[in-house]
Structures are given as C-alpha cells and as structure tokens.
C-alpha atoms as a PDB file:
ATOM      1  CA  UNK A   1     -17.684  -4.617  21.026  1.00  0.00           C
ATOM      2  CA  UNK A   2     -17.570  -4.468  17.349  1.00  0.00           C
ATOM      3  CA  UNK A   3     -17.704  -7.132  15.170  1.00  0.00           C
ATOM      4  CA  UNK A   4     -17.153  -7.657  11.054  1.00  0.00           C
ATOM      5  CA  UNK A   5     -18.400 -10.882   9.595  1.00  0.00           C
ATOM      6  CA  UNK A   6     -16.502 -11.491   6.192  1.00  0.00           C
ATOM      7  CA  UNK A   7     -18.507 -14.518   3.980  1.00  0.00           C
ATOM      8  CA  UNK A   8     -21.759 -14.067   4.072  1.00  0.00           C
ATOM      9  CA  UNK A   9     -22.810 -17.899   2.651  1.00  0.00           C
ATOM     10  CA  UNK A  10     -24.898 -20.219   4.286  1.00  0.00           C
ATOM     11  CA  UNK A  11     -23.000 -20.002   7.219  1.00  0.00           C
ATOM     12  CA  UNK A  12     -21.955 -16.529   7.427  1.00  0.00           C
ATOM     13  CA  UNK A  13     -25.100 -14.944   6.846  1.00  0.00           C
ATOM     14  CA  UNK A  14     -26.342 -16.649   9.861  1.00  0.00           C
ATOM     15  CA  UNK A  15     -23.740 -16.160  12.136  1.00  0.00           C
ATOM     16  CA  UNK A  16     -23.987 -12.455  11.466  1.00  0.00           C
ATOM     17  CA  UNK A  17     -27.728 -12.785  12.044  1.00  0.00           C
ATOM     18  CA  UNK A  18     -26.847 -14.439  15.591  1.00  0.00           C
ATOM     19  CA  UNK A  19     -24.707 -11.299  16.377  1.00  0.00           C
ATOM     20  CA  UNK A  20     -26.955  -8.735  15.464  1.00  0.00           C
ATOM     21  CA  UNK A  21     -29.559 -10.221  17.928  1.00  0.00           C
ATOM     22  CA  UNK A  22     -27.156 -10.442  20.637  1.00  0.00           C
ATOM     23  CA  UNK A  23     -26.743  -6.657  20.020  1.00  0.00           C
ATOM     24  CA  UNK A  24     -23.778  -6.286  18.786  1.00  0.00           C
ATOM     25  CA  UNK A  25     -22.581  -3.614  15.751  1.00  0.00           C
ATOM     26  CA  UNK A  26     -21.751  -5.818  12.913  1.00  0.00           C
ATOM     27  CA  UNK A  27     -20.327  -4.432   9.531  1.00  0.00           C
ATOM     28  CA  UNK A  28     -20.534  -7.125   7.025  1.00  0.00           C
ATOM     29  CA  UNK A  29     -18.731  -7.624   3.715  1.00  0.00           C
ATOM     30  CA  UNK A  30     -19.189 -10.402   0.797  1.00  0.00           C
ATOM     31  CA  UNK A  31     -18.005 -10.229  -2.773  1.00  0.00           C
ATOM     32  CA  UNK A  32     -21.976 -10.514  -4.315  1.00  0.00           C
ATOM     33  CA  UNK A  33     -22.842  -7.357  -1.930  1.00  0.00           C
ATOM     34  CA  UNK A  34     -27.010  -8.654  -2.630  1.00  0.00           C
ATOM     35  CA  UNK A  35     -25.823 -10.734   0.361  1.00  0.00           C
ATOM     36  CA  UNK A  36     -24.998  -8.306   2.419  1.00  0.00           C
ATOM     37  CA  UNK A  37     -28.897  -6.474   2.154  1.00  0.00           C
ATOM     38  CA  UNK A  38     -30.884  -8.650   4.119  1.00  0.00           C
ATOM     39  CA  UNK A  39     -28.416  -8.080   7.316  1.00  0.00           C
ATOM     40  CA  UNK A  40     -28.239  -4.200   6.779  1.00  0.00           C
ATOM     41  CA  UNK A  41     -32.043  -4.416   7.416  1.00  0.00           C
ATOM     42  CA  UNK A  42     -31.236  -6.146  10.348  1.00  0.00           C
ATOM     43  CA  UNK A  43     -29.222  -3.524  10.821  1.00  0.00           C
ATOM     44  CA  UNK A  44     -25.613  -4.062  10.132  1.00  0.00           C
ATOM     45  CA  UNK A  45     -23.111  -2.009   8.113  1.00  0.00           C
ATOM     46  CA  UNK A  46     -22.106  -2.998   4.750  1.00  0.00           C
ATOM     47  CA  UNK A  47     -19.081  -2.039   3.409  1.00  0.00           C
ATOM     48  CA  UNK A  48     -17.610  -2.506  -0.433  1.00  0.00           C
ATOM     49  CA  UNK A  49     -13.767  -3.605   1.195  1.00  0.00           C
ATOM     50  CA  UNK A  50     -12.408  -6.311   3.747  1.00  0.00           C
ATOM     51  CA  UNK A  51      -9.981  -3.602   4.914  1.00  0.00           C
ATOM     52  CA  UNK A  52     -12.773  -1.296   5.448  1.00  0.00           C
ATOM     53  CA  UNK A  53     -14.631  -4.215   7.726  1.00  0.00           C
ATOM     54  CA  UNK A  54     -11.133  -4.809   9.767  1.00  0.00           C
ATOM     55  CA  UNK A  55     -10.469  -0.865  10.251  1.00  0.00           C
ATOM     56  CA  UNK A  56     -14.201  -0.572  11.707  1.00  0.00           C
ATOM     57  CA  UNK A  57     -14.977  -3.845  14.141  1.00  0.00           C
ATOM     58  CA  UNK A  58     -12.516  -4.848  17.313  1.00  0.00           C
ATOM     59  CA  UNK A  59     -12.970  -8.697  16.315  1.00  0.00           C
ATOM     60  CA  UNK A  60     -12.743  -9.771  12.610  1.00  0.00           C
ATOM     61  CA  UNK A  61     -14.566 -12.989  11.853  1.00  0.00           C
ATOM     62  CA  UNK A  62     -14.369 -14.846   7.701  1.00  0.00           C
ATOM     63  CA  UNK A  63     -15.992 -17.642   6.957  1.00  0.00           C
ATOM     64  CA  UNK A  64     -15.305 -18.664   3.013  1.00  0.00           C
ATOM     65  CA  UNK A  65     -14.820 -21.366   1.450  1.00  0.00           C
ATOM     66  CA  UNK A  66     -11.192 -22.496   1.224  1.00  0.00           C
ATOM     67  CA  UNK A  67      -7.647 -21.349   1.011  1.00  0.00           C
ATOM     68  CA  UNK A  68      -7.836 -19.522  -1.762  1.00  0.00           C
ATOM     69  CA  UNK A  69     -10.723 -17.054  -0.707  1.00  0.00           C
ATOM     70  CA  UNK A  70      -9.289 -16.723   2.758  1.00  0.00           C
ATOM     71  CA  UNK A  71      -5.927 -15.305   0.599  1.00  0.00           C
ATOM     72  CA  UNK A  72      -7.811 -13.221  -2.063  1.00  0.00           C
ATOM     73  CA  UNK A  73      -9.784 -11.940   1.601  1.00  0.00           C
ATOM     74  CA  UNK A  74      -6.795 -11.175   3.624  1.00  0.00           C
ATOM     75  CA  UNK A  75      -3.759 -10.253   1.391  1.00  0.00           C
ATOM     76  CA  UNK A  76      -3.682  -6.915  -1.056  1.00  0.00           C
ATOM     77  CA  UNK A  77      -3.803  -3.666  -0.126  1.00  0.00           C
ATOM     78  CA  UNK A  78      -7.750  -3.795   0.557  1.00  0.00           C
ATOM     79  CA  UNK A  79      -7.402  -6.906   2.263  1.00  0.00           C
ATOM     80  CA  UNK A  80      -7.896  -7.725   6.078  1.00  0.00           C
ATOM     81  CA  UNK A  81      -4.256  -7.555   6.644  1.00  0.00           C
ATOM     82  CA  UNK A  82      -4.086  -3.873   5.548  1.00  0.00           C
ATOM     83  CA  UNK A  83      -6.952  -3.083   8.373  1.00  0.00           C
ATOM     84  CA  UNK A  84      -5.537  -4.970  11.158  1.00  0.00           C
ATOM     85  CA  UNK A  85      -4.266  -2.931  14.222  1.00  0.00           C
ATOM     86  CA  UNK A  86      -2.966  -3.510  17.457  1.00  0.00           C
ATOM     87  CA  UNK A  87      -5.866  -4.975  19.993  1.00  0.00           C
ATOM     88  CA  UNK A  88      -7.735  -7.040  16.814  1.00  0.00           C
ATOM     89  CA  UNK A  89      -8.613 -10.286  17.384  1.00  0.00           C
ATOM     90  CA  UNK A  90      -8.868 -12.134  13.975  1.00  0.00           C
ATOM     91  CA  UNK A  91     -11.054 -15.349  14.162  1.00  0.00           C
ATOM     92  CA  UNK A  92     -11.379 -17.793  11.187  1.00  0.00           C
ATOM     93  CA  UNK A  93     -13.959 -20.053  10.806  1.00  0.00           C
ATOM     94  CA  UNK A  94     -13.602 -21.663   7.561  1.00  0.00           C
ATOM     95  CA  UNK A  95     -12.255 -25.304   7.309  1.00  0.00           C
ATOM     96  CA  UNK A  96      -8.446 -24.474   5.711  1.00  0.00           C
ATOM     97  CA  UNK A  97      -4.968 -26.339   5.916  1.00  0.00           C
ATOM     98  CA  UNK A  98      -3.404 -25.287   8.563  1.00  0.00           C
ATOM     99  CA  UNK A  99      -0.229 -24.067   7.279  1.00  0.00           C
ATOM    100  CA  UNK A 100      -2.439 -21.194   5.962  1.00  0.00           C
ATOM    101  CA  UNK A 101      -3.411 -21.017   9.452  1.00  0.00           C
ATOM    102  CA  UNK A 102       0.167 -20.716  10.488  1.00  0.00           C
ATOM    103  CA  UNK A 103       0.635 -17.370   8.140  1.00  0.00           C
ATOM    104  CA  UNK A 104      -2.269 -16.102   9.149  1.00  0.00           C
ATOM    105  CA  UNK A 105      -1.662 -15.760  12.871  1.00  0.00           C
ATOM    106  CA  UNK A 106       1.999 -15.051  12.322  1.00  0.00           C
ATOM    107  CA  UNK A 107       0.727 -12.020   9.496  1.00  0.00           C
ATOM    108  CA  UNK A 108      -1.803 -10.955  12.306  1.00  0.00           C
ATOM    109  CA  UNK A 109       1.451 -11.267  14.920  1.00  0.00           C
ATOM    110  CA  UNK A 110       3.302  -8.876  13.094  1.00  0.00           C
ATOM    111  CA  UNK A 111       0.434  -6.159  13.636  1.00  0.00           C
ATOM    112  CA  UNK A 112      -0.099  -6.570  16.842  1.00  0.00           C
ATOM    113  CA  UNK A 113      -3.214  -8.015  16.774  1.00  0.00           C
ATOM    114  CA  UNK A 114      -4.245 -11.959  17.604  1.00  0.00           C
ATOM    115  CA  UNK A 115      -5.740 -14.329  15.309  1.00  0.00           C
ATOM    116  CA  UNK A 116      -8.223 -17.296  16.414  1.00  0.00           C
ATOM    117  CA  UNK A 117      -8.284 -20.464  14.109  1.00  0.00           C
ATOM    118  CA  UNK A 118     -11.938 -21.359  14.862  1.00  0.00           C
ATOM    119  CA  UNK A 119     -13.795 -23.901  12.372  1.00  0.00           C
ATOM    120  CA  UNK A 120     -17.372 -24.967  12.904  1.00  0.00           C
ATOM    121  CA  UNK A 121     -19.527 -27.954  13.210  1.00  0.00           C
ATOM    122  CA  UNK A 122     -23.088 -28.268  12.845  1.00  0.00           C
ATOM    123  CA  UNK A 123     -23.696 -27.174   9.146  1.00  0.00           C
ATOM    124  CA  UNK A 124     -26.450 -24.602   8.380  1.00  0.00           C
ATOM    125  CA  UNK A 125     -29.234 -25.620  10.825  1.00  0.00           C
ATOM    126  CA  UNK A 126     -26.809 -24.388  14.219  1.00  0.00           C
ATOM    127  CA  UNK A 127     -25.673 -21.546  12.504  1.00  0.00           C
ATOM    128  CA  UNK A 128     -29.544 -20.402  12.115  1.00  0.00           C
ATOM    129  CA  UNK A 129     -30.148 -21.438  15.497  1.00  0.00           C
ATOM    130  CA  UNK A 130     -26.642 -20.085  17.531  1.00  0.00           C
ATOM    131  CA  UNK A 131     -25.761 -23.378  18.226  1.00  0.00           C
ATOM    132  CA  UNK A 132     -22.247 -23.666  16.416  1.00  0.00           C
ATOM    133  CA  UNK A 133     -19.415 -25.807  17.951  1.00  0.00           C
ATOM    134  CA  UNK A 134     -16.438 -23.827  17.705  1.00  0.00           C
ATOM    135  CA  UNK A 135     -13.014 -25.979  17.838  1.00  0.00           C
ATOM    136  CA  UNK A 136     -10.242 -22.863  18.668  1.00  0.00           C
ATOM    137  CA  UNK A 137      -6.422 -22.870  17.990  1.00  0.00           C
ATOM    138  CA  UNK A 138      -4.798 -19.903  19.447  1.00  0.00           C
ATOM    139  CA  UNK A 139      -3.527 -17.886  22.458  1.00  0.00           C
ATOM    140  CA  UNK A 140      -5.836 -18.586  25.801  1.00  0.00           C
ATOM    141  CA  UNK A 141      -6.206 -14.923  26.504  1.00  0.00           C
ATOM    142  CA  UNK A 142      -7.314 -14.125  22.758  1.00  0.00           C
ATOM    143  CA  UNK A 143     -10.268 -16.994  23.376  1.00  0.00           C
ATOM    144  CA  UNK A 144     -11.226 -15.333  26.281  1.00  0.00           C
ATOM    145  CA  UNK A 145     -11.729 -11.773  24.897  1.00  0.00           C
ATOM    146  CA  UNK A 146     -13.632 -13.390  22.316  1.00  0.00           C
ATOM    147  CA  UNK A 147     -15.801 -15.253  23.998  1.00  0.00           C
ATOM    148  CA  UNK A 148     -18.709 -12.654  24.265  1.00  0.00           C
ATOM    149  CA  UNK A 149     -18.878 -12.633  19.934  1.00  0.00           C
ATOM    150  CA  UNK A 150     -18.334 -16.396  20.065  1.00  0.00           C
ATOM    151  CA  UNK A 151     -20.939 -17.553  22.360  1.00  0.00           C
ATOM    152  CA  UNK A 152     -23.608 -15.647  20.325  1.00  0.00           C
ATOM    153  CA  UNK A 153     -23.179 -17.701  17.559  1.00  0.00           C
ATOM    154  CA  UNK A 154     -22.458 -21.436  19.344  1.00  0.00           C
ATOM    155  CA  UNK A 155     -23.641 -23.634  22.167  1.00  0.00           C
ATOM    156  CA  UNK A 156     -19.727 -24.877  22.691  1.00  0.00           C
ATOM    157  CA  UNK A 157     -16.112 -23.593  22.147  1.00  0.00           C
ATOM    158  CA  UNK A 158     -13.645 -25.838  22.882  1.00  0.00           C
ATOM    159  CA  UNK A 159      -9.734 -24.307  23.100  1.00  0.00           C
ATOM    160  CA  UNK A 160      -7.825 -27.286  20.910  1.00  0.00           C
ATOM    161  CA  UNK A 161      -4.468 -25.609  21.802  1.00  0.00           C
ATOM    162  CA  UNK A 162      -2.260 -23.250  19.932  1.00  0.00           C
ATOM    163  CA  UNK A 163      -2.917 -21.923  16.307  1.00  0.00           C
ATOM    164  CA  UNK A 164      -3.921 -24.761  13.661  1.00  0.00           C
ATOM    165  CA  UNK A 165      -5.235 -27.288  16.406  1.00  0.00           C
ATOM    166  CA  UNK A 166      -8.538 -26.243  15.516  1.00  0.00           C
ATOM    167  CA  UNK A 167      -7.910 -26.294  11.997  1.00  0.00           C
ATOM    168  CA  UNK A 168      -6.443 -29.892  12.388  1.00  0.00           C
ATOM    169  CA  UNK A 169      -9.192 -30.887  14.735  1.00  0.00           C
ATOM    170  CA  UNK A 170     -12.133 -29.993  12.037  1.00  0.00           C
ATOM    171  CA  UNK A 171     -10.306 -31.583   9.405  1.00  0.00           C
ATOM    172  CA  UNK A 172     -10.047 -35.079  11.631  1.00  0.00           C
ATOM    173  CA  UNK A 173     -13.663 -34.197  12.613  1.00  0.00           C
ATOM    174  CA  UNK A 174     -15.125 -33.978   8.895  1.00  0.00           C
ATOM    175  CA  UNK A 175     -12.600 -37.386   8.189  1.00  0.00           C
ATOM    176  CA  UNK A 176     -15.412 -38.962  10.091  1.00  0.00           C
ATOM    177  CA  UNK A 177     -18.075 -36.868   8.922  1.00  0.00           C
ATOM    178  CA  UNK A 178     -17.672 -38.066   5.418  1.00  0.00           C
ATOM    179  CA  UNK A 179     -16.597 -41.500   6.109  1.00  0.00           C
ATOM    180  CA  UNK A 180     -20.095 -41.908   8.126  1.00  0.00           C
ATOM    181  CA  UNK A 181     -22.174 -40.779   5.079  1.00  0.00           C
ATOM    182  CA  UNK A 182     -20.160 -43.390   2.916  1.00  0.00           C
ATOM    183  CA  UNK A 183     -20.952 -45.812   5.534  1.00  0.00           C
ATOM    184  CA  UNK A 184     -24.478 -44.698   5.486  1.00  0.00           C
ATOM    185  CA  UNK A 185     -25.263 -44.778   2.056  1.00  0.00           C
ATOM    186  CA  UNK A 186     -23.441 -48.038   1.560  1.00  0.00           C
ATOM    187  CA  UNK A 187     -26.037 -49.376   3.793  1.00  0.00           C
ATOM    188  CA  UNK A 188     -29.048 -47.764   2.488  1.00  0.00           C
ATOM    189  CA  UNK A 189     -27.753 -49.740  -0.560  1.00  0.00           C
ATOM    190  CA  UNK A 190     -27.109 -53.042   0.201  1.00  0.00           C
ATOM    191  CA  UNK A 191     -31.308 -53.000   2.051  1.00  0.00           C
ATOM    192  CA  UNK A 192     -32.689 -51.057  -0.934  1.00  0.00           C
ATOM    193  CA  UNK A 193     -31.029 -53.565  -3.523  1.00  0.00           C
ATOM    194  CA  UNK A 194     -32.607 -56.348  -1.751  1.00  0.00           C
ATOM    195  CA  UNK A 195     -36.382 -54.910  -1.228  1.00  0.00           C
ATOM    196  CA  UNK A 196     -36.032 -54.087   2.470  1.00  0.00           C
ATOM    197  CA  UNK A 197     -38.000 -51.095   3.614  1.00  0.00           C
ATOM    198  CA  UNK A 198     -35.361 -48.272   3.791  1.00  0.00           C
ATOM    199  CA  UNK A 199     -37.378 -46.266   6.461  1.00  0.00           C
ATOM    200  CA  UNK A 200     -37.577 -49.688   9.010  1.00  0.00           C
ATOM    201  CA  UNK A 201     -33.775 -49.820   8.071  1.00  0.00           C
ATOM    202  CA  UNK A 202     -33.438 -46.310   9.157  1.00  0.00           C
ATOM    203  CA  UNK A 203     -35.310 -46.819  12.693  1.00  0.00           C
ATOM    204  CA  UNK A 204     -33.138 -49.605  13.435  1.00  0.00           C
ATOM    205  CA  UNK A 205     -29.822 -47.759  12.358  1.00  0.00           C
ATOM    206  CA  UNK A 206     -30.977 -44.661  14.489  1.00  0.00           C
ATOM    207  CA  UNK A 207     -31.333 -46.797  17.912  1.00  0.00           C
ATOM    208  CA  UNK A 208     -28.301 -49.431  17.101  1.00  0.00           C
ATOM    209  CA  UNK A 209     -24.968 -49.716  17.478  1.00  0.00           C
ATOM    210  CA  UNK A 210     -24.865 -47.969  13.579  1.00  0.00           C
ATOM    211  CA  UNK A 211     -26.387 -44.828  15.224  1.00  0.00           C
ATOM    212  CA  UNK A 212     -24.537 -41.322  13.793  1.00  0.00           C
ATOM    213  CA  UNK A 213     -25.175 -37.971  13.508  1.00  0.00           C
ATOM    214  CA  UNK A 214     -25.283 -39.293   9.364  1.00  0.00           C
ATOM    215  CA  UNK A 215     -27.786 -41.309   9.941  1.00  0.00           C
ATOM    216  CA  UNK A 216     -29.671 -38.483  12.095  1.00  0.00           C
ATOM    217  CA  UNK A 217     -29.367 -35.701   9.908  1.00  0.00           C
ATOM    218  CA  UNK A 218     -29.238 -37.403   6.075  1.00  0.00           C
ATOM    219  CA  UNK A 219     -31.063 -40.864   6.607  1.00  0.00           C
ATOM    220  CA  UNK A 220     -34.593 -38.818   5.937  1.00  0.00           C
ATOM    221  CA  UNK A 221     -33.455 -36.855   3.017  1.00  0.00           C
ATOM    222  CA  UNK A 222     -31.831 -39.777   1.328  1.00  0.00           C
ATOM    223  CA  UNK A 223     -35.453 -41.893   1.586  1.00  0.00           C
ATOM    224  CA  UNK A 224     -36.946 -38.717   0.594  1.00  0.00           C
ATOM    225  CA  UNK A 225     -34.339 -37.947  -2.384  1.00  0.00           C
ATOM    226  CA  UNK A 226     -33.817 -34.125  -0.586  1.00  0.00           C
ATOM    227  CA  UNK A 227     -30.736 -33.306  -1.905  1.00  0.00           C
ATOM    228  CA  UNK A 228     -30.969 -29.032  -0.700  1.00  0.00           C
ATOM    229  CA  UNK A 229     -28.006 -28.175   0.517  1.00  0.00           C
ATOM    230  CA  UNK A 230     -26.733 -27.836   4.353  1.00  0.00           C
ATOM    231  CA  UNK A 231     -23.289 -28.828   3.626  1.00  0.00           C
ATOM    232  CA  UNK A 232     -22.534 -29.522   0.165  1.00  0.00           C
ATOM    233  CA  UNK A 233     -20.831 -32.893  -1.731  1.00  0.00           C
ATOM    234  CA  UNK A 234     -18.267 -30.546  -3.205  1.00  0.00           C
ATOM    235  CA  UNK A 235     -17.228 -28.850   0.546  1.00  0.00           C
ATOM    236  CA  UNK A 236     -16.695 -32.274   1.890  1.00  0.00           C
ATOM    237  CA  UNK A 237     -14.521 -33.374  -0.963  1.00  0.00           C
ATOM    238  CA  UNK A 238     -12.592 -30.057  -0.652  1.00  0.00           C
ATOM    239  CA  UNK A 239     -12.166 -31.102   3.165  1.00  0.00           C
ATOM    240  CA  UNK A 240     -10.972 -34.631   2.752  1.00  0.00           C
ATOM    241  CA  UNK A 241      -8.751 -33.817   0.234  1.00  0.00           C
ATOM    242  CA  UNK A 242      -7.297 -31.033   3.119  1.00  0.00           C
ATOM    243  CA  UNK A 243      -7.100 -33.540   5.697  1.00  0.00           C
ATOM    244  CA  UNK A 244      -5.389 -36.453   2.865  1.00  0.00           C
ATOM    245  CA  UNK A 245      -2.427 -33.720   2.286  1.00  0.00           C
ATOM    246  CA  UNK A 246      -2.152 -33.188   6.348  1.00  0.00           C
ATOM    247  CA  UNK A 247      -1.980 -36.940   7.101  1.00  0.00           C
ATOM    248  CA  UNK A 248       0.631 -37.724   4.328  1.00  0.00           C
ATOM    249  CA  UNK A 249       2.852 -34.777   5.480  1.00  0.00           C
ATOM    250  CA  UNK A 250       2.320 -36.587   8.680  1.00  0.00           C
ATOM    251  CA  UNK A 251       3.310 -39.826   7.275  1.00  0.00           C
ATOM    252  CA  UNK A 252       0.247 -41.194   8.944  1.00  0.00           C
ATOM    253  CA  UNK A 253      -2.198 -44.112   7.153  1.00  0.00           C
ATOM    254  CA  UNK A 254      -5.736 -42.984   6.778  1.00  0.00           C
ATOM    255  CA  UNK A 255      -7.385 -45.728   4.477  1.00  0.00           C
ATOM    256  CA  UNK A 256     -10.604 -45.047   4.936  1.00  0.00           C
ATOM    257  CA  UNK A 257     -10.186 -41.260   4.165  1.00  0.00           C
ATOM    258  CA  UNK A 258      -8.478 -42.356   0.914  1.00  0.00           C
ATOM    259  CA  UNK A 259     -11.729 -44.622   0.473  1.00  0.00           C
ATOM    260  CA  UNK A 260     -14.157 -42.096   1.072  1.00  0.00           C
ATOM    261  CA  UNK A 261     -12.268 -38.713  -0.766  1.00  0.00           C
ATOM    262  CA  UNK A 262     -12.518 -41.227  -3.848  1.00  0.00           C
ATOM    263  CA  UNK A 263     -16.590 -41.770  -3.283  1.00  0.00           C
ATOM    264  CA  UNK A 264     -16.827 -37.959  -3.047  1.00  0.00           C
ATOM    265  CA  UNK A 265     -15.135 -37.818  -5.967  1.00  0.00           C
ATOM    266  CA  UNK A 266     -16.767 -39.521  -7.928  1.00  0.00           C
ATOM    267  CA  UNK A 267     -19.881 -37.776  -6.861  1.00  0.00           C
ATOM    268  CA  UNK A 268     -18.532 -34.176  -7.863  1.00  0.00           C
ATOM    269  CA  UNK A 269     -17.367 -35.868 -11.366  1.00  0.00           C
ATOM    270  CA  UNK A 270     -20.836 -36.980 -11.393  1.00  0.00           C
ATOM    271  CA  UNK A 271     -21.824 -33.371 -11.066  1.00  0.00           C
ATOM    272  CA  UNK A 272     -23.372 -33.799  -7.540  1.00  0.00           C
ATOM    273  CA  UNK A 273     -21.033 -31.124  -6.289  1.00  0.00           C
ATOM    274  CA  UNK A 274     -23.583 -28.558  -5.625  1.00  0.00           C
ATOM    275  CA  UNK A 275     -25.549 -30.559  -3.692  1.00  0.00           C
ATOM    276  CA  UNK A 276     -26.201 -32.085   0.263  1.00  0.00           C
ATOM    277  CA  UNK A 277     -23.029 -34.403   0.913  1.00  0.00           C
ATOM    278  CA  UNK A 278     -25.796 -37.124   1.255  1.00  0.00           C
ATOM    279  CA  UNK A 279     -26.120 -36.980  -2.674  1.00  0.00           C
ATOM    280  CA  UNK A 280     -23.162 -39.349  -2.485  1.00  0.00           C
ATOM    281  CA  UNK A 281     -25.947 -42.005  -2.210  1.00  0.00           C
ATOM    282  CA  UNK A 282     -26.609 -41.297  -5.691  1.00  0.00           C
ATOM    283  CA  UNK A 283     -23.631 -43.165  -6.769  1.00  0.00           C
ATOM    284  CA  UNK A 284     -24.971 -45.932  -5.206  1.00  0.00           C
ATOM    285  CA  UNK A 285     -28.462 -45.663  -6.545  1.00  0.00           C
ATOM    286  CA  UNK A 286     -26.470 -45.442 -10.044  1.00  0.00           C
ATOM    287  CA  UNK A 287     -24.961 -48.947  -9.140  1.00  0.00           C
ATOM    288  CA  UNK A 288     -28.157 -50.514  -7.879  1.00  0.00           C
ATOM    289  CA  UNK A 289     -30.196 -49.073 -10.182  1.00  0.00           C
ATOM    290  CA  UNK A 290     -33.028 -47.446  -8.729  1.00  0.00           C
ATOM    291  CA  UNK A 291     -33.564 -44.436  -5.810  1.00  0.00           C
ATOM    292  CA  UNK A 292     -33.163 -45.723  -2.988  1.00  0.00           C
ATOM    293  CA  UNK A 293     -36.504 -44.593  -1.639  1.00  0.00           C
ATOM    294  CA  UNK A 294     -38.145 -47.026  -4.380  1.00  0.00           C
ATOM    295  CA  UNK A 295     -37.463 -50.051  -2.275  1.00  0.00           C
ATOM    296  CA  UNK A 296     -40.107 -48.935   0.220  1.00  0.00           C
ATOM    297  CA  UNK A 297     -42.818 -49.849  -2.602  1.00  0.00           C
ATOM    298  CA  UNK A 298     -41.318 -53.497  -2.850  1.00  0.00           C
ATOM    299  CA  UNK A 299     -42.301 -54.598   0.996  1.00  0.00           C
END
C-alpha cells in the first residue's frame, strides 16, 4: 500500500516517519520542500505538487493547519482533488470545521474515492512515538481498509460515526483541552501569588481529584518556564474559536469555552501565539507579577 503524507509540521513529519518504518512507500509533499529532505533520506518520495502525491499513493493523508490550508491543499488544478481516483481513500487529520469536512468527503464522493475525517490527539510526543489517537468520521468499510496506514502511526482509532463526527469529536475534545490548561494555570496562580511551593502544588494536583492530562504534560514546563512548542497557544485558540462557531450553530451554551477562547486570546494578543498552549500562564504571571516558578524561592 501506498501512502502520501501532505503537511509535513510537527505532526506530519512524524507521522510520515512512523510509516516509513512500518515499510510502507510514502511520497511526501509540504509547501517549504526543506521539510520534505529529512524523510527522503528516510527514504520517501518528494514531490513539488499535492496532485502529484494523490496520483502516486492509494491512501492520501494532510495534516495542516486549518481550513484554509486544507482548501489551498485540495482545490486547483494541482490540488488533491485533481489526483483523486476511484479506490482512494482520503484521510484528514487536521482539526477543521466540519462543514469543510462535509465538502470534502462529498468532493472525494464525486470521484469515486472515500474520504476519512480523522483528527489526532496526543500533540507531538505520540506522533514521534506512533502513539496517535485517531477519532474517525466516515464510511466503516473505508476505516477498515485504512487501518494498516493508521495503526502505524497511533495506539487507538476510534470510528465516531459518519463524516464530521471526528471532526466534531476533536473539537469537543480540545474544548476540554484548553479549558484544563486555564484551569491549570489559574491554579498555579492563586499558590504562586501566595508563596506556596508550585512543585508541592503540582504533586498534590497530579494524585488529586485536580489530576489532568494538563497538569501531566504542562505542570513541569510551567515551573520550569519551558514554553517549546508541542501544541502551540495560537492552534488552541484557532480550535476553540472552531468549536465556539459549531456550538452556536448548534444553539448550544458553552460558557466555559467562551471563558477560555477569551484567555487564549489574550495570550496570542500578547504575542504568545507561537508558543506551548501552557504559555497562557503567562497572563497570569503578568497579573501576579512574577514567574510562577519564583514562588518556589519564597518557602
């Protein structure tokens, strides 16, 4: 089987890795084609067009950063639509609204071929290590064929339904995601302002009720201020301003999403964007006025 990986960030690039361990052909294709080099000495095939990627792999996988570069991706004549045959399977693993999703598979429809709406948990970490959790809208059979490329690259797929459940589901997913850093940082705020020890805070949040994959991955790189980038502050906002369109089409309350799109916000205003999501605790260090980390020194 033949795959093309389309996005080659700091998840693509990965993924694609995964693959081409697995043994599979992989033709790669990113807009900054210096990307692509390190994985054609792994051995893949680069190529200069999307359409090229679609004409030459069986399953098409993207993974960009948001509706607009899936569209500049898939539509033109060089895009993935012009490559797409009968017997493709198009899977997309960026985090987009799912009425893009909704073109998507019925554009792929029209050709014959099936399309996958597959987004991603785990940030950069699982998709160095192949352990990706894969939330898929689409047709049963279509998950099944893919399931070979898929489980090279993740420990879990999960089939949501039909096409946009997994879009929906991610966007619900990182609604938490980003309302649990809020949460976190919040707290790391309220201890550091008052001279508690923000690493004793952090053991007790880590084995109470508090307890989050936040508090797991980010808790240490707050106290450390380690802002690199997994999943950036700018990614999240794009996200929760996704899943604030979805739920008001829905007609369906989310306060705390409103709550925590304005926090991210405020962080890319504050020119944060580039970096971790956890930077939002900066904007709480702003307001208490020191790193958090500093309060460690005040015991």
């Amino acid at each position: 089987m033949k795959a093309a990986v389309l996005g080659l960030g700091t998840m693509g690039a990965p993924m694609a890795a995964n693959l081409l361990s697995k043994g599979f052909e992989v033709t790669v294709y990113n807009r900054s084609t210096d990307k692509t080099v390190p994985l054609v000495e792994q051995g893949a095939t680069a190529v200069h067009l999307p359409r090229e990627a679609a004409t030459q792999s069986d399953v098409i996988i993207t993974m960009v950063s948001d509706d607009s570069s899936i569209e500049a991706i898939y539509y033109g004549e060089d895009g993935v639509l012009a490559g797409v045959r009968s017997g493709h399977i198009v899977i997309d693993c960026s985090t987009i609204s799912p009425s893009l999703v909704q073109q998507l598979a019925a554009a792929c429809a029209e050709r014959g071929a099936q399309f996958l709406d597959a987004p991603v948990t785990g940030s950069k970490p699982a998709a160095v290590d192949g352990t990706l959790v894969f939330m898929v809208g689409g047709e049963e059979t279509a998950l099944q064929q893919a399931m070979p490329v898929l489980e090279a690259m993740g420990r879990m797929i999960v089939h949501m339904g039909p096409n946009g459940s997994g879009s929906i589901t991610k966007l619900a997913h990182n609604t938490i995601v980003g309302i649990n850093n809020a949460a976190l940082a919040e707290g790391f705020a309220m201890v550091s302002k008052a001279g508690v020890n923000p690493e004793a805070f952090l053991q007790v949040v880590r084995n109470g009720s508090a307890g989050s994959k936040a508090a797991e991955l980010k808790g240490e790189k707050i106290i450390a201020g380690n802002f690199d980038n997994q999943f950036s502050l700018q990614l999240m906002l794009k996200d929760l301003k996704l899943a604030s369109v979805l739920t008001d089409t829905m007609q369906s309350p989310t306060p705390m999403l409103e709550v925590a799109k304005s926090l991210f916000q405020m962080g890319q205003t504050a020119g944060f964007g580039e970096e971790d999501l956890c930077s939002l605790v900066k904007i709480y260090e702003q307001w208490i006025g020191h790193p958090i980390g500093q309060s460690k020194n005040n015991e």
